[in-house]
Protein backbone atom coordinates (compact mmCIF):
# COMPACT_ATOMS: atom_id res chain seq x y z
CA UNK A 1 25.15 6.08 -10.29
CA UNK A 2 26.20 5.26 -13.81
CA UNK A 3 29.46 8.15 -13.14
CA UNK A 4 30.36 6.12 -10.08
CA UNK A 5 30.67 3.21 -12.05
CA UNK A 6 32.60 4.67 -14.38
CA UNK A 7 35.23 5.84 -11.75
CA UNK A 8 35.68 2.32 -10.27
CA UNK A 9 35.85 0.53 -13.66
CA UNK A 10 38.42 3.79 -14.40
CA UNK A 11 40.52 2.26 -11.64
CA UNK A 12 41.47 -1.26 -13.29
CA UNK A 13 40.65 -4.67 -11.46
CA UNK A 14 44.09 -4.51 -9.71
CA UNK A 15 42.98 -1.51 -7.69
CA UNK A 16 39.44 -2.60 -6.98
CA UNK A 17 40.85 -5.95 -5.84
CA UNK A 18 43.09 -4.41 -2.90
CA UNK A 19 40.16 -1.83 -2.26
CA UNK A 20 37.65 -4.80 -1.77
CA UNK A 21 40.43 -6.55 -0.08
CA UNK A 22 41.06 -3.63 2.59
CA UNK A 23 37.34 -3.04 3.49
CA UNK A 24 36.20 -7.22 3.82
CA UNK A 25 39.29 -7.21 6.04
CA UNK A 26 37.69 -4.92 8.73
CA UNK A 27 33.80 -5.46 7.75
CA UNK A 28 32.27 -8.93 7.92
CA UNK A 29 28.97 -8.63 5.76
CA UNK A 30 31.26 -7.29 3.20
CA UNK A 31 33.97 -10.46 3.50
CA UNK A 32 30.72 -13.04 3.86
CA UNK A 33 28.91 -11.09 0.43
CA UNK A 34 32.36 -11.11 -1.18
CA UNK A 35 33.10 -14.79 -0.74
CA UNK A 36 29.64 -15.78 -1.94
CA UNK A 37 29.82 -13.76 -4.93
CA UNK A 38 33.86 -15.28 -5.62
CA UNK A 39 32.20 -18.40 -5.14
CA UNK A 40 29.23 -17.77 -7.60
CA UNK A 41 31.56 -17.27 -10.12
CA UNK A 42 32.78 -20.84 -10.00
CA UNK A 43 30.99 -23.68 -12.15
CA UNK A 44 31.27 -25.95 -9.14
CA UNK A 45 28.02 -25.45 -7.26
CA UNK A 46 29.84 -26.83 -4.14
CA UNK A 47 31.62 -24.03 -2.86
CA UNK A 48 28.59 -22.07 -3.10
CA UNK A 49 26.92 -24.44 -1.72
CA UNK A 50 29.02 -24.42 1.31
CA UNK A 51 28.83 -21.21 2.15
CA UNK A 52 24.92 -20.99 1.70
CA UNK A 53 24.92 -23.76 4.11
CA UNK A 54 27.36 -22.60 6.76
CA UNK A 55 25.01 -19.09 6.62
CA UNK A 56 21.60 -21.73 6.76
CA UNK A 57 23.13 -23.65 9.87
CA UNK A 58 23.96 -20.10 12.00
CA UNK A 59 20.92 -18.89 11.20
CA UNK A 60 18.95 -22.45 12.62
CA UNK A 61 21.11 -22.59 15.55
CA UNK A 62 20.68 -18.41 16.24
CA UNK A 63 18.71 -18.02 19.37
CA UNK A 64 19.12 -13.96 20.38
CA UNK A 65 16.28 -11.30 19.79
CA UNK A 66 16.59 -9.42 16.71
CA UNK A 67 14.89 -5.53 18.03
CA UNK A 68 13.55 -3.54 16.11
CA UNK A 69 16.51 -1.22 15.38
CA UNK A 70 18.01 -3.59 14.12
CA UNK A 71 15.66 -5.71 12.47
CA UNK A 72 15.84 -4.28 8.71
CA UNK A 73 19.21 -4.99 8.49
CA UNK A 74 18.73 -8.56 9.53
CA UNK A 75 16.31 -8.60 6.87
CA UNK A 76 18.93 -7.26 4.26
CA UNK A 77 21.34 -10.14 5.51
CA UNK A 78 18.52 -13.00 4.89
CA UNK A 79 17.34 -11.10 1.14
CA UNK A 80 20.91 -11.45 0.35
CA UNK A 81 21.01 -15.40 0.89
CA UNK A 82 17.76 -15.50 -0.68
CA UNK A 83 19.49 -13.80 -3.74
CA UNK A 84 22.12 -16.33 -3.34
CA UNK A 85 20.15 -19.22 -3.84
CA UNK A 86 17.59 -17.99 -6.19
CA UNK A 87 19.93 -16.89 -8.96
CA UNK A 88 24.09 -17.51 -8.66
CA UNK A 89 23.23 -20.80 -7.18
CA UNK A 90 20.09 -21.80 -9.26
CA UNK A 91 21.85 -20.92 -12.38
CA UNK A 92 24.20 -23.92 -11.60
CA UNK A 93 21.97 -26.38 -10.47
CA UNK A 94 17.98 -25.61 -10.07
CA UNK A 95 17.69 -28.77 -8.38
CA UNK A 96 19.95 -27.61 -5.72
CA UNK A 97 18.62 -24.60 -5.19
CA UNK A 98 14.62 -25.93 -4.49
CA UNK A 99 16.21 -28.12 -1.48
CA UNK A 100 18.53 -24.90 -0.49
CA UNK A 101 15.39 -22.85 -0.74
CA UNK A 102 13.40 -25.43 0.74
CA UNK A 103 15.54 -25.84 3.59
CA UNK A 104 15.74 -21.23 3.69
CA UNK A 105 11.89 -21.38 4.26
CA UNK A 106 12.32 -24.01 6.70
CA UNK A 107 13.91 -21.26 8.95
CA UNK A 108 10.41 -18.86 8.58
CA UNK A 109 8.73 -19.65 11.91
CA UNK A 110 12.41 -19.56 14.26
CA UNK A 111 13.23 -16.83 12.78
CA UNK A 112 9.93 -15.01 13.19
CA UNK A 113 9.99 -15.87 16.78
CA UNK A 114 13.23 -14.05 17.53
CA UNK A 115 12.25 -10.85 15.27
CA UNK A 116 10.56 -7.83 16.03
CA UNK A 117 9.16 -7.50 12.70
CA UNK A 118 6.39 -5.36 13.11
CA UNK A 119 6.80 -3.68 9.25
CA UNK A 120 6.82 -7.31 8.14
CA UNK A 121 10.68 -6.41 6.69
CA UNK A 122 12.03 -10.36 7.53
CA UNK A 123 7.97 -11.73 6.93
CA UNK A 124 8.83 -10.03 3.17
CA UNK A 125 11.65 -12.17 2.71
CA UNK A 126 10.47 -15.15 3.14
CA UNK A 127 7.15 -14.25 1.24
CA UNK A 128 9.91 -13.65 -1.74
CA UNK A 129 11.42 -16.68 -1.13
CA UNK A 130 8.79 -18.80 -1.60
CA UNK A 131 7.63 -17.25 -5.13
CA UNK A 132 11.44 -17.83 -6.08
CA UNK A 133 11.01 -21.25 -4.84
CA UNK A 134 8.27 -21.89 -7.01
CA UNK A 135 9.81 -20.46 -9.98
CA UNK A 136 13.00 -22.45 -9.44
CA UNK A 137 10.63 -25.72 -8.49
CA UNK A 138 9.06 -25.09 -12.26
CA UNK A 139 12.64 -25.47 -13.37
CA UNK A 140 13.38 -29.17 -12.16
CA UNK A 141 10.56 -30.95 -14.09
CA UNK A 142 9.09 -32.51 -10.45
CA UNK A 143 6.51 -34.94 -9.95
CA UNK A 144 3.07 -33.62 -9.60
CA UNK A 145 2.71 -35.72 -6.42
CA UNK A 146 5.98 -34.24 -4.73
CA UNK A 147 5.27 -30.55 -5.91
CA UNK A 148 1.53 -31.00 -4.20
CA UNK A 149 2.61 -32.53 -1.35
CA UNK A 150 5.14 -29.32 -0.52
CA UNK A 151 2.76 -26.89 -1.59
CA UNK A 152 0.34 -28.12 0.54
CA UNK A 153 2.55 -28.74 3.86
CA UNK A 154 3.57 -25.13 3.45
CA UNK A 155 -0.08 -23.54 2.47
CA UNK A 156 -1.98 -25.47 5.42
CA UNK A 157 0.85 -25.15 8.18
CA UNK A 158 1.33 -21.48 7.63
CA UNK A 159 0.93 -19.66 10.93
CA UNK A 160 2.46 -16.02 9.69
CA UNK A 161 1.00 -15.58 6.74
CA UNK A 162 3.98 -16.36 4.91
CA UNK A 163 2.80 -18.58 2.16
CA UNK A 164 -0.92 -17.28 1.74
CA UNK A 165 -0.06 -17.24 -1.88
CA UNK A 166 2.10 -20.21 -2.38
CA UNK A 167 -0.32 -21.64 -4.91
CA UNK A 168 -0.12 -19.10 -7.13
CA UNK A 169 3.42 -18.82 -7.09
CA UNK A 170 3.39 -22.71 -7.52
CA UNK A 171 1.06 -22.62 -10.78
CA UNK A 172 3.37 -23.17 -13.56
CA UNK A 173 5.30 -25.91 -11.49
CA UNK A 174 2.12 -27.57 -10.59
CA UNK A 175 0.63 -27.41 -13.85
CA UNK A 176 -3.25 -28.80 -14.76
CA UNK A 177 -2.75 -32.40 -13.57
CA UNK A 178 -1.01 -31.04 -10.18
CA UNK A 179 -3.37 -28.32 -9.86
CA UNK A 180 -6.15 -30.99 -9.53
CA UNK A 181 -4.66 -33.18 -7.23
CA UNK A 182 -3.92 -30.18 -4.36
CA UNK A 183 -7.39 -29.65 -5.11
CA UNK A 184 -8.18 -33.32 -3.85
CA UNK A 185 -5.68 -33.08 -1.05
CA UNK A 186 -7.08 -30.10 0.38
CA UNK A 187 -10.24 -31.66 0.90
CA UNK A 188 -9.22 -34.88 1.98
CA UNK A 189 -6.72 -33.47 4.54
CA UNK A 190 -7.11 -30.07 5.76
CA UNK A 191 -8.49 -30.26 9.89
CA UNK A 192 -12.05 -29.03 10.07
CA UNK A 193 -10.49 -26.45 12.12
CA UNK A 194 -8.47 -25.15 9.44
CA UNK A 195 -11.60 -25.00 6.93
CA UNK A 196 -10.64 -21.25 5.96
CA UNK A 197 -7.54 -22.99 4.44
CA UNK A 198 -9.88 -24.91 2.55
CA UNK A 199 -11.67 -22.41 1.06
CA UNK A 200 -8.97 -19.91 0.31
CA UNK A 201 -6.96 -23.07 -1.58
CA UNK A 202 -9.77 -24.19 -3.42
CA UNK A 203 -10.23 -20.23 -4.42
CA UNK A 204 -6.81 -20.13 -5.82
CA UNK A 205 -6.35 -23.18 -7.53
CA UNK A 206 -9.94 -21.77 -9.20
CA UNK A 207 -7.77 -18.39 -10.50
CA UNK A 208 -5.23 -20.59 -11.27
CA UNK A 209 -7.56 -22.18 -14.08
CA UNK A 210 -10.00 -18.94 -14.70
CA UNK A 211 -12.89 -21.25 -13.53
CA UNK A 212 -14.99 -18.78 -11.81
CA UNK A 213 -17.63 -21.62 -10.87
CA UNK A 214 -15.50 -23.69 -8.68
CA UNK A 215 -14.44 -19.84 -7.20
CA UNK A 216 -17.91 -19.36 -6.29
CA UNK A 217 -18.22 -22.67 -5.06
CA UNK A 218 -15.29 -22.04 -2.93
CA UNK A 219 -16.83 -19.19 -1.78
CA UNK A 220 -19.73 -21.25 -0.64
CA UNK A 221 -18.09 -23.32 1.33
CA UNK A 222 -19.29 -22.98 5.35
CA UNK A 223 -22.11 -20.33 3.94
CA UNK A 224 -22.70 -17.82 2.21
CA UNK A 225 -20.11 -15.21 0.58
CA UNK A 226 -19.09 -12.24 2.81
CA UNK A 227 -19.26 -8.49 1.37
CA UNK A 228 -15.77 -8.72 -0.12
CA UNK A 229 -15.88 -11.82 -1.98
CA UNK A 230 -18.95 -10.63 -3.28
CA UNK A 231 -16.47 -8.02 -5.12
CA UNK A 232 -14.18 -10.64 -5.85
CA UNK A 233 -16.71 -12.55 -7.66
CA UNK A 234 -18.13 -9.81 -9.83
CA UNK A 235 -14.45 -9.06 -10.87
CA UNK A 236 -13.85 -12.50 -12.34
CA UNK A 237 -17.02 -12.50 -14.03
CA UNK A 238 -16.26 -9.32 -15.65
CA UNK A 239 -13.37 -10.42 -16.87
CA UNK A 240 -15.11 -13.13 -18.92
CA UNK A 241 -17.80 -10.27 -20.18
CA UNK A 242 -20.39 -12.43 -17.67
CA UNK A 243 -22.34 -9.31 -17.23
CA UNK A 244 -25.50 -10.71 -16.26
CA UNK A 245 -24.28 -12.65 -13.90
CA UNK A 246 -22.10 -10.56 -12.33
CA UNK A 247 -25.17 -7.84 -12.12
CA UNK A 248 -26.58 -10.49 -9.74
CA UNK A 249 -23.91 -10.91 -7.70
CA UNK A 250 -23.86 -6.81 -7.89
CA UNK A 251 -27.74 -6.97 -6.13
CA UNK A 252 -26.33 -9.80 -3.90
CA UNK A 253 -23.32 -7.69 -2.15
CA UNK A 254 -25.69 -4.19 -2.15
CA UNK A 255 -28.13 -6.59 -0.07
CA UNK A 256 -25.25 -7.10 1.76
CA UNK A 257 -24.18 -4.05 2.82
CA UNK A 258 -27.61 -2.29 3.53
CA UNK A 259 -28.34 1.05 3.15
CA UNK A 260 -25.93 2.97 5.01
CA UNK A 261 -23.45 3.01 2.94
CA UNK A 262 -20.74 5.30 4.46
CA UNK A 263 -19.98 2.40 7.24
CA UNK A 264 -18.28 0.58 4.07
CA UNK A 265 -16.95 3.98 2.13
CA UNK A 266 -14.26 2.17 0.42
CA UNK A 267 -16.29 -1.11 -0.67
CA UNK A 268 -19.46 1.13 -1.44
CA UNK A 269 -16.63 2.78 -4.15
CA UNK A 270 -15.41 -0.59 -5.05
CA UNK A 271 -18.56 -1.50 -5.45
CA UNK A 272 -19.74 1.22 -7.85
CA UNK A 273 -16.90 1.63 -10.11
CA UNK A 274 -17.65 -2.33 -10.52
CA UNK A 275 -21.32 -1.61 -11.22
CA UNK A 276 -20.25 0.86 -13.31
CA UNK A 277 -18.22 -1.49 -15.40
CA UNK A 278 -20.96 -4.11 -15.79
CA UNK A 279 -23.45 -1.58 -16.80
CA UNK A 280 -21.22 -0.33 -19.62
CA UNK A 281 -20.46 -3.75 -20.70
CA UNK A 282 -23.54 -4.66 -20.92
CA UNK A 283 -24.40 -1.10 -23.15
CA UNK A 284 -26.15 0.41 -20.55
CA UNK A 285 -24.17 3.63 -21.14
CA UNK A 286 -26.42 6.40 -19.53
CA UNK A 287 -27.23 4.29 -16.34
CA UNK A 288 -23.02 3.67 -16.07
CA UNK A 289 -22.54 7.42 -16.23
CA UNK A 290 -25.05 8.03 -13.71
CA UNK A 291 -23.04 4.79 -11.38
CA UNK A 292 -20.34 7.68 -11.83
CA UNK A 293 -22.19 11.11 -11.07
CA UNK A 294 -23.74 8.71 -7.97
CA UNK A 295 -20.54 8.10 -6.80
CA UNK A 296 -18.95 11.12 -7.29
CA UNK A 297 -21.09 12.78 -4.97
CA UNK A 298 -20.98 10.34 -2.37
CA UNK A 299 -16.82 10.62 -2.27
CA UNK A 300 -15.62 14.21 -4.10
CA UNK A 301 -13.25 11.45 -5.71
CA UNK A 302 -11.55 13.92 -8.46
CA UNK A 303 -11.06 10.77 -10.27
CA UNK A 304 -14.46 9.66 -10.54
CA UNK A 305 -15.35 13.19 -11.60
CA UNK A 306 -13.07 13.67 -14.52
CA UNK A 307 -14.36 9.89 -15.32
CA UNK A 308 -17.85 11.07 -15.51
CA UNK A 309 -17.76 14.69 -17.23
CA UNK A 310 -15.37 12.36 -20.09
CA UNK A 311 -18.76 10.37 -20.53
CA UNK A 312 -21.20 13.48 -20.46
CA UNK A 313 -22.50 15.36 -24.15
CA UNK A 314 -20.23 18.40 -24.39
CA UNK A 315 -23.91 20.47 -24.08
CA UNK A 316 -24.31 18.93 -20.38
CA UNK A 317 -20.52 19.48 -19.08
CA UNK A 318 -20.83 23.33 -17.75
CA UNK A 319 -24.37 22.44 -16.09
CA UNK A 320 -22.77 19.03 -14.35
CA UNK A 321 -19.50 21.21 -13.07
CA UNK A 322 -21.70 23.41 -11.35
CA UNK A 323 -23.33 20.85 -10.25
CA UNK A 324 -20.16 19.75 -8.84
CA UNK A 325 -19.54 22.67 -7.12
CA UNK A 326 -22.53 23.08 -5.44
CA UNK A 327 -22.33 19.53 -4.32
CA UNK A 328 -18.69 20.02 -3.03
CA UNK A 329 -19.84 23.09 -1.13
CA UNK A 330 -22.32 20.93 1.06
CA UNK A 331 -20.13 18.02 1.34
CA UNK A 332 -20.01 17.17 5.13
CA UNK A 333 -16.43 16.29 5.38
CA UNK A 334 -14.43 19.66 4.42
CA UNK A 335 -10.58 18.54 3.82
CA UNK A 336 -12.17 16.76 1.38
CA UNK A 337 -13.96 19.13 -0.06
CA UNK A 338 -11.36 21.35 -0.25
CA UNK A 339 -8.81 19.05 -1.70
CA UNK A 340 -11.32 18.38 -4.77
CA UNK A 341 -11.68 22.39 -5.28
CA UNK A 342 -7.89 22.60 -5.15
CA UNK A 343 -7.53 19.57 -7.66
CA UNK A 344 -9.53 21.45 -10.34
CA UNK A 345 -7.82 24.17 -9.81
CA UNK A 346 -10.85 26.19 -8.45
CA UNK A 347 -8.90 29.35 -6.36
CA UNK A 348 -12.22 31.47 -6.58
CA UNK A 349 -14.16 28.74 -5.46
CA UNK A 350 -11.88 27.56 -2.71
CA UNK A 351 -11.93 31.23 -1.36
CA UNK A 352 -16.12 31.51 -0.88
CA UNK A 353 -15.86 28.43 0.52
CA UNK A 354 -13.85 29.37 3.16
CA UNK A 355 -15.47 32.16 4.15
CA UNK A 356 -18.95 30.26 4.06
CA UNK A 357 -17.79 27.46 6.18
CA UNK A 358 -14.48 28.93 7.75
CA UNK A 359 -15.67 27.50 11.70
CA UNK A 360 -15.93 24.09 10.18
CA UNK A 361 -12.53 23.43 8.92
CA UNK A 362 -10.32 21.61 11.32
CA UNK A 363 -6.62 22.56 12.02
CA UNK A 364 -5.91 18.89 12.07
CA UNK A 365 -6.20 18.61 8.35
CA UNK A 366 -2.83 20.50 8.37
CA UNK A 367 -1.54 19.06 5.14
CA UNK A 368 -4.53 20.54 2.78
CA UNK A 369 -5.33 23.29 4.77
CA UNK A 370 -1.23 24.80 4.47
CA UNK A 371 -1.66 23.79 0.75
CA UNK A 372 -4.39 25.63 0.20
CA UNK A 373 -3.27 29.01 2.16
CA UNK A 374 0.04 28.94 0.31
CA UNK A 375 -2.33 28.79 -3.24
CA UNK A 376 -4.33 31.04 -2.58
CA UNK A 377 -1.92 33.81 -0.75
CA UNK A 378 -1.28 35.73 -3.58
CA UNK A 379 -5.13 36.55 -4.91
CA UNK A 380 -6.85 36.23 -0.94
CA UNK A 381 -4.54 37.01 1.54
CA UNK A 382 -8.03 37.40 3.97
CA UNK A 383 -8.70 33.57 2.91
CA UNK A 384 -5.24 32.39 3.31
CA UNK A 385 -4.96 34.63 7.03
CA UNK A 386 -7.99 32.71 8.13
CA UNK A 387 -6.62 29.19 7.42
CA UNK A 388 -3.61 30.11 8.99
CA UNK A 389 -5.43 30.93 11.90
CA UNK A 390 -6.85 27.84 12.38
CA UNK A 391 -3.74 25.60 11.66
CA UNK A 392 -2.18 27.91 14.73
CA UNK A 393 -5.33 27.13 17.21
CA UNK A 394 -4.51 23.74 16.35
CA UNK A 395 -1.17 23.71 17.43
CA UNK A 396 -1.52 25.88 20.45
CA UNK A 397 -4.73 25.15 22.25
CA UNK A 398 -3.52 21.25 22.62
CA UNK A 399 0.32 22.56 24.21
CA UNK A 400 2.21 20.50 22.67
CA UNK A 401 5.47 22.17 22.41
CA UNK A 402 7.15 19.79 19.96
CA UNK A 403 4.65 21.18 16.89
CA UNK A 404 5.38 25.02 18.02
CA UNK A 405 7.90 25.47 15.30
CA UNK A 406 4.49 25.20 13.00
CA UNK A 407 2.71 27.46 14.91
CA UNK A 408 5.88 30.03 14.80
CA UNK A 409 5.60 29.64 10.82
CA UNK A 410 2.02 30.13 10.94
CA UNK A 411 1.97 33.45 12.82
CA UNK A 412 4.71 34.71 10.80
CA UNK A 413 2.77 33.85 7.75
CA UNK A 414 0.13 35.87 8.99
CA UNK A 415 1.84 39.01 9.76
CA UNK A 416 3.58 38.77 5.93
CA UNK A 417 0.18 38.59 5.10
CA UNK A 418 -1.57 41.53 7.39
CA UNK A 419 -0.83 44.55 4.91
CA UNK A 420 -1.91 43.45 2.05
CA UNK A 421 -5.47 43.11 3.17
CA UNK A 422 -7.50 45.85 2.07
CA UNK A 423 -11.00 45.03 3.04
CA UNK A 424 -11.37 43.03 6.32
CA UNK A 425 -14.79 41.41 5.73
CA UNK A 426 -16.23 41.77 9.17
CA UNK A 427 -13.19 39.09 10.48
CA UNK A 428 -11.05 40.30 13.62
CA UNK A 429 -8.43 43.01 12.56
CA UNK A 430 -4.78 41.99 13.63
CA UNK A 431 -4.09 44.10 16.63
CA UNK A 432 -7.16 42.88 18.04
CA UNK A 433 -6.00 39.40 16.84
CA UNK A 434 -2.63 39.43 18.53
CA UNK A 435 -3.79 40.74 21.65
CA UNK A 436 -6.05 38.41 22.00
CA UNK A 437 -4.11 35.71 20.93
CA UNK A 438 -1.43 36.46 23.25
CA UNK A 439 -3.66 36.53 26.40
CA UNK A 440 -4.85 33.22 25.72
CA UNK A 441 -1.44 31.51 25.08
CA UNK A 442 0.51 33.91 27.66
CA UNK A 443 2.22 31.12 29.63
CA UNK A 444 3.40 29.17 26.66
CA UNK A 445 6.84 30.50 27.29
CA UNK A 446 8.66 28.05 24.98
CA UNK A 447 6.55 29.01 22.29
CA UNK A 448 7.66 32.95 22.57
CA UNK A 449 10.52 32.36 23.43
CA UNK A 450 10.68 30.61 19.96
CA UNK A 451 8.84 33.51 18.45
CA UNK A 452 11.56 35.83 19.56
CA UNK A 453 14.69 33.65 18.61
CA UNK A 454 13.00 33.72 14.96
């Protein structure tokens, strides 16, 4: 990138003028971006101005459906305004740009209703926008009552999800005094319908000032906390080295979540690591470290294990990584499994297991499984043959031809790999392989008539 740049500034403004010139002539983003930034570049906000208008107004009175092929480059044309306003024409006038930006958000729900914006590319935007908006708001020096009164409009009235964290991005701007008096607003004037906007406000004014009481009361507010602000909780208390506290909110959210666990695998392992942290905090070292080795064997999470053998006496680390192994070796889901073996580096390992559980491993877990046959190639061509083998039952038994090009790889991986097997192990030799294989995919004839264009 920086060589390109280094051509064109090689090439003199003369020469970059008539280039820019030529392609705006024949390209209309590039003539609208162009006049913007000629007109950022004047210390007279109203030419800029202008243009971020006339762009403001087409958008409003725009009423054709944006599709989905061509939604993300709508969403590049609106980021660009949004770039507009937030710096060349805030750095001329910040009071400007809040009512400019104000007026950019204004377009959120229209625009939304013409998009198909099912990645959330335009929803992004306008999610951007408002931070910048609050940034540029902090700027202008506003009156507490006119900064709450916007904030709140947006944050209550929000149907998309747009502004879900407009009081955040309004914190500076609304400093202590206007932090207090959303607080009021909200509930004074948010519909009993709309209670959920209640709480979530009052939560994040709560951040806002680190006052983890009002966030639990918040979270009190139409009952009792769910699961996940449980976690929430016992985060903020951590932070302020409230372990006690946070240990029962810890008992609170395991009560929640009863004793099967796996239903809620990725808050049980929120959960943990979180126990984990209060427990060490609070100098309950051993009983942290065993939070770890708990968890470790619930997930395989390499992570977790490097965490925990880190925290075990140099005397107990070989007995706890056989430990490990053993423990990945019965672990119910195998990918997984697998993938942990692989991570610590464990080619011996990964070949045994295999072999002991070779009927359980699914083709579908193509990623790992063609990982682990290209590792292990060289030292077990048997092992890697038999993975191979299943990633090509995968593909064929289903028929779908579009995926045959993997099964052609995998079959020609396994005849590369044929002769160099010395000692079969009891497993099906490869002419009875073949033949078998080929009277059970026979009429697949796009699949060998791949085979033979290869």
């Amino acid at each position: 990138m920086s060589n390109i740049k280094e051509q064109l500034v090689a090439l003199g403004p003369e020469k970059l003028a008539d280039l820019l010139i030529e392609f705006s002539a024949n390209n209309k983003v590039i003539k609208k971006q162009l006049n913007t930034v000629i007109a950022g570049h004047n210390q007279d906000p109203k030419k800029l101005l202008s243009i971020i208008n006339r762009e403001l107004n087409t958008l409003k009175k725009a009423k054709g459906m944006i599709f989905y092929d061509g939604v993300k480059a709508f969403a590049e044309r609106l980021d660009q305004l949004r770039i507009s306003i937030a710096k060349e024409l805030a750095s001329k006038s910040a009071q400007t740009a809040v009512q400019a930006m104000s007026a950019f958000l204004d377009l959120s729900k229209h625009t939304l209703e013409r998009a198909d914006d099912n990645y959330g590319h335009v929803g992004d935007v306008f999610s951007n926008a408002a931070k910048d908006w609050g940034h540029l708001y902090a700027q202008t020096n506003p009156t507490a009552e006119a900064c709450v009164n916007d904030v709140f409009d947006r944050f209550v009235n929000d149907d998309y999800g747009l502004f879900s964290h407009i009081i955040l991005d309004f914190k500076e701007a609304l400093g202590e005094v206007g932090l207090a008096l959303l607080g009021q607003k909200l509930r004074q004037d948010v519909p009993t319908k709309k209670s959920y906007k209640l709480r979530s406000g009052l939560k994040d004014i709560a951040d806002c000032q680190k006052n983890v009481a009002d966030y639990i009361e918040a979270c009190l507010i139409d009952g009792e906390p769910g699961f996940g602000e449980n976690l929430e909780i016992v985060k903020r208390l951590l932070e302020q080295w409230r372990t006690e506290e946070a240990q029962e909110w810890i008992k609170k959210a395991e009560q929640h979540m009863g004793p099967n666990r796996s239903i809620h695998s990725q808050w049980a392992k929120e959960l943990s690591v979180l126990k984990t942290q209060a427990l060490e905090l609070s100098g309950q070292y051993d009983a942290a470290n065993q939070e770890r080795i708990a968890l470790f064997k619930q997930t395989l999470d390499t992570s977790v294990y490097e965490d925990a053998l880190r925290h075990i006496s140099p005397e107990f680390q070989a007995s706890f990584k056989a430990e490990a192994l053993q423990t990945a070796f019965n672990f119910p889901e195998t990918s997984q499994a697998l993938h942990f073996l692989d991570t610590i580096h464990k080619e011996e390992a990964i070949s045994r297991f295999i072999r002991q559980r070779c009927s359980e491993l699914n083709g579908r877990d193509y990623t790992v499984l063609r990982t682990i046959a290209k590792k292990i190639a060289d030292k077990d061509p048997l092992g890697a043959i038999l993975v191979y083998r299943i990633l090509l039952e995968a593909t064929m038994v289903p028929a779908v031809s579009k995926y045959y090009v993997y099964a052609v790889k995998d079959l020609q991986s396994i005849d590369a790999l044929n002769d160099r097997v010395e000692d079969w192990e009891g497993y099906t030799q490869p002419i009875a392989y073949l033949k078998a294989f080929e009277l059970q995919h026979r009429k697949k004839y796009s699949f060998w008539d791949m085979c033979k264009a290869k």
